[in-house]
PDB file of N, CA and C in Angstrom:
ATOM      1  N   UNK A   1     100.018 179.895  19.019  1.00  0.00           N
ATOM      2  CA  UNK A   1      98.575 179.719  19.003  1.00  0.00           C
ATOM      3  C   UNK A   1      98.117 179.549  17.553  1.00  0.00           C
ATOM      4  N   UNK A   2      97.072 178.396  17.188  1.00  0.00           N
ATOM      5  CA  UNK A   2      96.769 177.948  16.063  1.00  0.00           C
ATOM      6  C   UNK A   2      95.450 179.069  15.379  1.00  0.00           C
ATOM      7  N   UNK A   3      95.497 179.805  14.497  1.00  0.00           N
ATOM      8  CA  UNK A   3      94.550 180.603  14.372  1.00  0.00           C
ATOM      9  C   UNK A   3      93.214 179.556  14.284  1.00  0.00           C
ATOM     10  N   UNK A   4      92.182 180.168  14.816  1.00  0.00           N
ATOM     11  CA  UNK A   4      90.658 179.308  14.509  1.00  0.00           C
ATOM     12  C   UNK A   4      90.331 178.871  13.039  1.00  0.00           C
ATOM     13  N   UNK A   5      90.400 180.527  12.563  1.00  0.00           N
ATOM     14  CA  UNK A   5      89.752 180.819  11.129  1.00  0.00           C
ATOM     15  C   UNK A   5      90.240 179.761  10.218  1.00  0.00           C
ATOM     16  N   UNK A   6      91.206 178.912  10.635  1.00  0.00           N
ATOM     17  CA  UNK A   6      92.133 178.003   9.173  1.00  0.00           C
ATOM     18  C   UNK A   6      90.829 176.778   9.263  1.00  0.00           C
ATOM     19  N   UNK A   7      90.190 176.524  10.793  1.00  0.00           N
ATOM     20  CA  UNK A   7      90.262 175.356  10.922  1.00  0.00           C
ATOM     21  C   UNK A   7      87.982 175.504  10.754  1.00  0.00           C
ATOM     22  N   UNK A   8      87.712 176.336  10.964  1.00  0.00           N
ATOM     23  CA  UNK A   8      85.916 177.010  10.893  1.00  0.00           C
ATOM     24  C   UNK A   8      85.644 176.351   9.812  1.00  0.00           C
ATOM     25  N   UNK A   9      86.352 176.653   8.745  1.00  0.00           N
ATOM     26  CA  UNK A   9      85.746 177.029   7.105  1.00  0.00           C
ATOM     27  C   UNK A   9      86.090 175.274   6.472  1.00  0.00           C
ATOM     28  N   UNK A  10      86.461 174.316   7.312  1.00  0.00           N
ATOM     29  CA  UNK A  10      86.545 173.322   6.535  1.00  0.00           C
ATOM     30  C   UNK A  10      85.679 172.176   7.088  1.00  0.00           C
ATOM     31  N   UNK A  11      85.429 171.733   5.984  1.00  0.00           N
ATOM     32  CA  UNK A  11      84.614 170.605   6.574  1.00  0.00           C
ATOM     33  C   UNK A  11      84.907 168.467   6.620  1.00  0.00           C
ATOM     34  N   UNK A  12      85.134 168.141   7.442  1.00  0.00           N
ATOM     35  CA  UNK A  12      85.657 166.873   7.259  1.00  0.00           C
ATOM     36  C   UNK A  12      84.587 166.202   7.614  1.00  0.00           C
ATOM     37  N   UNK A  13      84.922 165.032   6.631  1.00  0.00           N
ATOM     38  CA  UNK A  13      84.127 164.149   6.387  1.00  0.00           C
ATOM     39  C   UNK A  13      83.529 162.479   7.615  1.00  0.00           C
ATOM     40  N   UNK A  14      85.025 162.929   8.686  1.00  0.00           N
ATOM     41  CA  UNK A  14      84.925 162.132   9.708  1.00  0.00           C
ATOM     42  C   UNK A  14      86.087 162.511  10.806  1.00  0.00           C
ATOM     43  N   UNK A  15      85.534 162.125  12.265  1.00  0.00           N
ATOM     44  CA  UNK A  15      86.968 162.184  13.044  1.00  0.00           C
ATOM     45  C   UNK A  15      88.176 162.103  12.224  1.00  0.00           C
ATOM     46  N   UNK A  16      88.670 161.052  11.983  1.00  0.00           N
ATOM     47  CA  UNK A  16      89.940 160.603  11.168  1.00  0.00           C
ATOM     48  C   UNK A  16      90.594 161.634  10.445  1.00  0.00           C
ATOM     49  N   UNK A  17      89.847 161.919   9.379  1.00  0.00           N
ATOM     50  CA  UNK A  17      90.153 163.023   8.842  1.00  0.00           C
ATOM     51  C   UNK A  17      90.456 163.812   9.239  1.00  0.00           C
ATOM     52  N   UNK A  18      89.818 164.237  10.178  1.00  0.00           N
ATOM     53  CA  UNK A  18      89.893 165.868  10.672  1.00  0.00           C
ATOM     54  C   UNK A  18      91.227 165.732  11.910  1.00  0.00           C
ATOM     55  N   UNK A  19      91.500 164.839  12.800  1.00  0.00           N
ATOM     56  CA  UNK A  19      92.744 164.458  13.137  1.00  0.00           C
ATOM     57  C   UNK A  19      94.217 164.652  12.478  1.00  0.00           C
ATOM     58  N   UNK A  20      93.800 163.704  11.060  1.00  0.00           N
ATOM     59  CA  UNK A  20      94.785 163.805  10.158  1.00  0.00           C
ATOM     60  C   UNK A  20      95.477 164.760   9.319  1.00  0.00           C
ATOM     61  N   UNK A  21      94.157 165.648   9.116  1.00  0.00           N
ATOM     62  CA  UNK A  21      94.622 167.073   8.518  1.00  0.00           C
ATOM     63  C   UNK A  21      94.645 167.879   8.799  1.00  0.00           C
ATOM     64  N   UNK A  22      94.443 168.091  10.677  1.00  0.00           N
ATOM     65  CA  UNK A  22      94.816 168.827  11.677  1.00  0.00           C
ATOM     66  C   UNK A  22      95.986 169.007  12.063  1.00  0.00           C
ATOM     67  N   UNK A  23      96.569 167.268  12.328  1.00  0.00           N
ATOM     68  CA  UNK A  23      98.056 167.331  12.769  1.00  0.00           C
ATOM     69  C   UNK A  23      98.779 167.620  12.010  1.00  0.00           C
ATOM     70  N   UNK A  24      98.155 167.269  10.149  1.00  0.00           N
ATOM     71  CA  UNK A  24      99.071 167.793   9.416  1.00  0.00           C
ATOM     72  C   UNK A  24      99.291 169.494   9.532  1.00  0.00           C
ATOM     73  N   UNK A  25      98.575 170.366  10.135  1.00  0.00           N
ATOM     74  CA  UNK A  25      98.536 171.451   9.433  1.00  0.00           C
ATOM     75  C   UNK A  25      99.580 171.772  10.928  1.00  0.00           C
ATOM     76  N   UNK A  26      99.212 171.365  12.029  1.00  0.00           N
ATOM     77  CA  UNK A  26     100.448 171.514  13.110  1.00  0.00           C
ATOM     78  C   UNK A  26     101.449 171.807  13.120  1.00  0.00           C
ATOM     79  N   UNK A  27     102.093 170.576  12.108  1.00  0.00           N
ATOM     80  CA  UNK A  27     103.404 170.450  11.868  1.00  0.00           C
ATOM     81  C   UNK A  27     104.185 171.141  10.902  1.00  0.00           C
ATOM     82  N   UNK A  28     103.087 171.837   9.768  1.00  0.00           N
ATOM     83  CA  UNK A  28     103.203 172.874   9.084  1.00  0.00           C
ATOM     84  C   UNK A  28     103.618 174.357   9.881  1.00  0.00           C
ATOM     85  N   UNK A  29     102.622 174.329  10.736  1.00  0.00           N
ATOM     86  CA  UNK A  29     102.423 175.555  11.751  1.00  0.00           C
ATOM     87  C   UNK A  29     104.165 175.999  12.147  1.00  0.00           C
ATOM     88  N   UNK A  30     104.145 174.463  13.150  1.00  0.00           N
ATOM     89  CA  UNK A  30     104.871 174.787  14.048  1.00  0.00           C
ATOM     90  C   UNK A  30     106.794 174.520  13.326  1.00  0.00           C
ATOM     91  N   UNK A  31     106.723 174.046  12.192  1.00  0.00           N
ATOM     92  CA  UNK A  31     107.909 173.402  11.439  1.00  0.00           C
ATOM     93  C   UNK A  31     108.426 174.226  10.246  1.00  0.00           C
ATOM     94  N   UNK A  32     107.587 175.111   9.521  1.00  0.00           N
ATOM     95  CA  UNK A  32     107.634 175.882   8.645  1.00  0.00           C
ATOM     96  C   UNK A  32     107.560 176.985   7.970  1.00  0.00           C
ATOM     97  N   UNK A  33     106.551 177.057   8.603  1.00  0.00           N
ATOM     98  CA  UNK A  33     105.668 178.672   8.712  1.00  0.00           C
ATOM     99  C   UNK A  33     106.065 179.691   9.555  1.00  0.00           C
ATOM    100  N   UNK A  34     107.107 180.915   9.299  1.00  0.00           N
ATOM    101  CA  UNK A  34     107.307 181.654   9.837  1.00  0.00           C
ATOM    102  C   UNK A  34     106.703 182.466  10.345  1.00  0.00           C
ATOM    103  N   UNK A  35     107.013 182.555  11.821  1.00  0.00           N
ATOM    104  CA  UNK A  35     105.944 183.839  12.076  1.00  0.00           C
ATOM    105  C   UNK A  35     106.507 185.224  13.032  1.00  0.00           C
ATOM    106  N   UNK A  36     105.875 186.278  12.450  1.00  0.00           N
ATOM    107  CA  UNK A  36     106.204 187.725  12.602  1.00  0.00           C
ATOM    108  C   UNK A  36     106.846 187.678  13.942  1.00  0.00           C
ATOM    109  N   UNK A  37     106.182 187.237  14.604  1.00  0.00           N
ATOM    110  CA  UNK A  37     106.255 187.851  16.679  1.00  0.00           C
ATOM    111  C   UNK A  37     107.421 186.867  16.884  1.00  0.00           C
ATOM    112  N   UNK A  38     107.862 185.867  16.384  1.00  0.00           N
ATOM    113  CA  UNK A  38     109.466 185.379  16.590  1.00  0.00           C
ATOM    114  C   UNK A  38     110.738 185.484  15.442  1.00  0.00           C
ATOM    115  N   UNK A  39     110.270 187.163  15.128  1.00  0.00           N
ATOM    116  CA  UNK A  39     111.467 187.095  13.951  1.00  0.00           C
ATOM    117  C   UNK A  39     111.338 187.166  12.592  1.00  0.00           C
ATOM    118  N   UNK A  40     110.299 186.037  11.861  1.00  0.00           N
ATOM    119  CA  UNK A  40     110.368 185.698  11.014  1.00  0.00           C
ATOM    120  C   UNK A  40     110.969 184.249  10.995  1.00  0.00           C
ATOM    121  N   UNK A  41     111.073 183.837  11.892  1.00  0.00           N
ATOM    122  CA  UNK A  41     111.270 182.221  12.679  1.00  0.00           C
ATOM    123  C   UNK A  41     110.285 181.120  12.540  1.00  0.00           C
ATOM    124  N   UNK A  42     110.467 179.750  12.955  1.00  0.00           N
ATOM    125  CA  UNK A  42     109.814 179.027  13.101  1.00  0.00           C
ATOM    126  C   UNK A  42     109.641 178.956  14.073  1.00  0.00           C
ATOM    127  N   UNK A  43     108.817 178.234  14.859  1.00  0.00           N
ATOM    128  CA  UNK A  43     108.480 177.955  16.856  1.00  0.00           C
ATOM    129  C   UNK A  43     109.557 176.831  16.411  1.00  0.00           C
ATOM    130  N   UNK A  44     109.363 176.032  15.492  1.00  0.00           N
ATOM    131  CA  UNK A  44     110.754 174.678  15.957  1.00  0.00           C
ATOM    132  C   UNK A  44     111.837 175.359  15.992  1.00  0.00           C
ATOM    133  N   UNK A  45     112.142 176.475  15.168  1.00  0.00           N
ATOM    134  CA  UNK A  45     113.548 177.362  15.206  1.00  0.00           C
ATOM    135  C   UNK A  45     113.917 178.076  16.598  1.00  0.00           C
ATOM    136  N   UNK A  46     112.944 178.145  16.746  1.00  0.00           N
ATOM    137  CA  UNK A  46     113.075 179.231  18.738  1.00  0.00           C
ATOM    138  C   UNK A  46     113.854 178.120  19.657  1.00  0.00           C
ATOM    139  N   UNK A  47     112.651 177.215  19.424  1.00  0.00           N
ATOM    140  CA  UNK A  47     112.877 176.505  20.358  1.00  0.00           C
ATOM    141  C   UNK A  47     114.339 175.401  20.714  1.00  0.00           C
ATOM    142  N   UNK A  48     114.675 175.236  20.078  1.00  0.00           N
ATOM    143  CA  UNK A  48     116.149 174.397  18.878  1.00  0.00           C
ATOM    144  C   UNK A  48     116.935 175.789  19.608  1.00  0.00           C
ATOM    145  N   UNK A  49     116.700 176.880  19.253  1.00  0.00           N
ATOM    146  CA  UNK A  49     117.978 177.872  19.756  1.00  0.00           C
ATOM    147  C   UNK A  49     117.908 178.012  20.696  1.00  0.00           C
ATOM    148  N   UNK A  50     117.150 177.383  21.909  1.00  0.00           N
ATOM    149  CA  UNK A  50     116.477 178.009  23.065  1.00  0.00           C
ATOM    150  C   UNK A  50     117.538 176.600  23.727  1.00  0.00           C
ATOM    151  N   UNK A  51     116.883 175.201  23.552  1.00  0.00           N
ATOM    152  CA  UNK A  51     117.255 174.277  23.922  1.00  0.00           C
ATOM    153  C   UNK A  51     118.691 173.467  23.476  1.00  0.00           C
TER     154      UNK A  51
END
């Protein structure tokens, strides 16, 4: 789950944008960013060991 709070506090200047530096932050999320409740894992790492 994508926290809200990243996404409240910014302001884009158009759809496009806000698409673009949404999906970017996704792929951050879900590709890089470790998180506590799987380890200290990535969700791409779970999932890769899962599948």
């Amino acid at each position: 789950m994508v926290e809200k709070r990243n996404f409240l506090s910014v302001h884009y200047e158009d759809p496009e944008e806000a698409l673009h530096n949404i999906g970017k932050y996704l792929g951050f999320y879900n590709t890089k960013r470790p998180h506590n409740a799987l380890g200290m894992r990535t969700p791409e790492e779970v999932y890769l060991s899962v599948n």
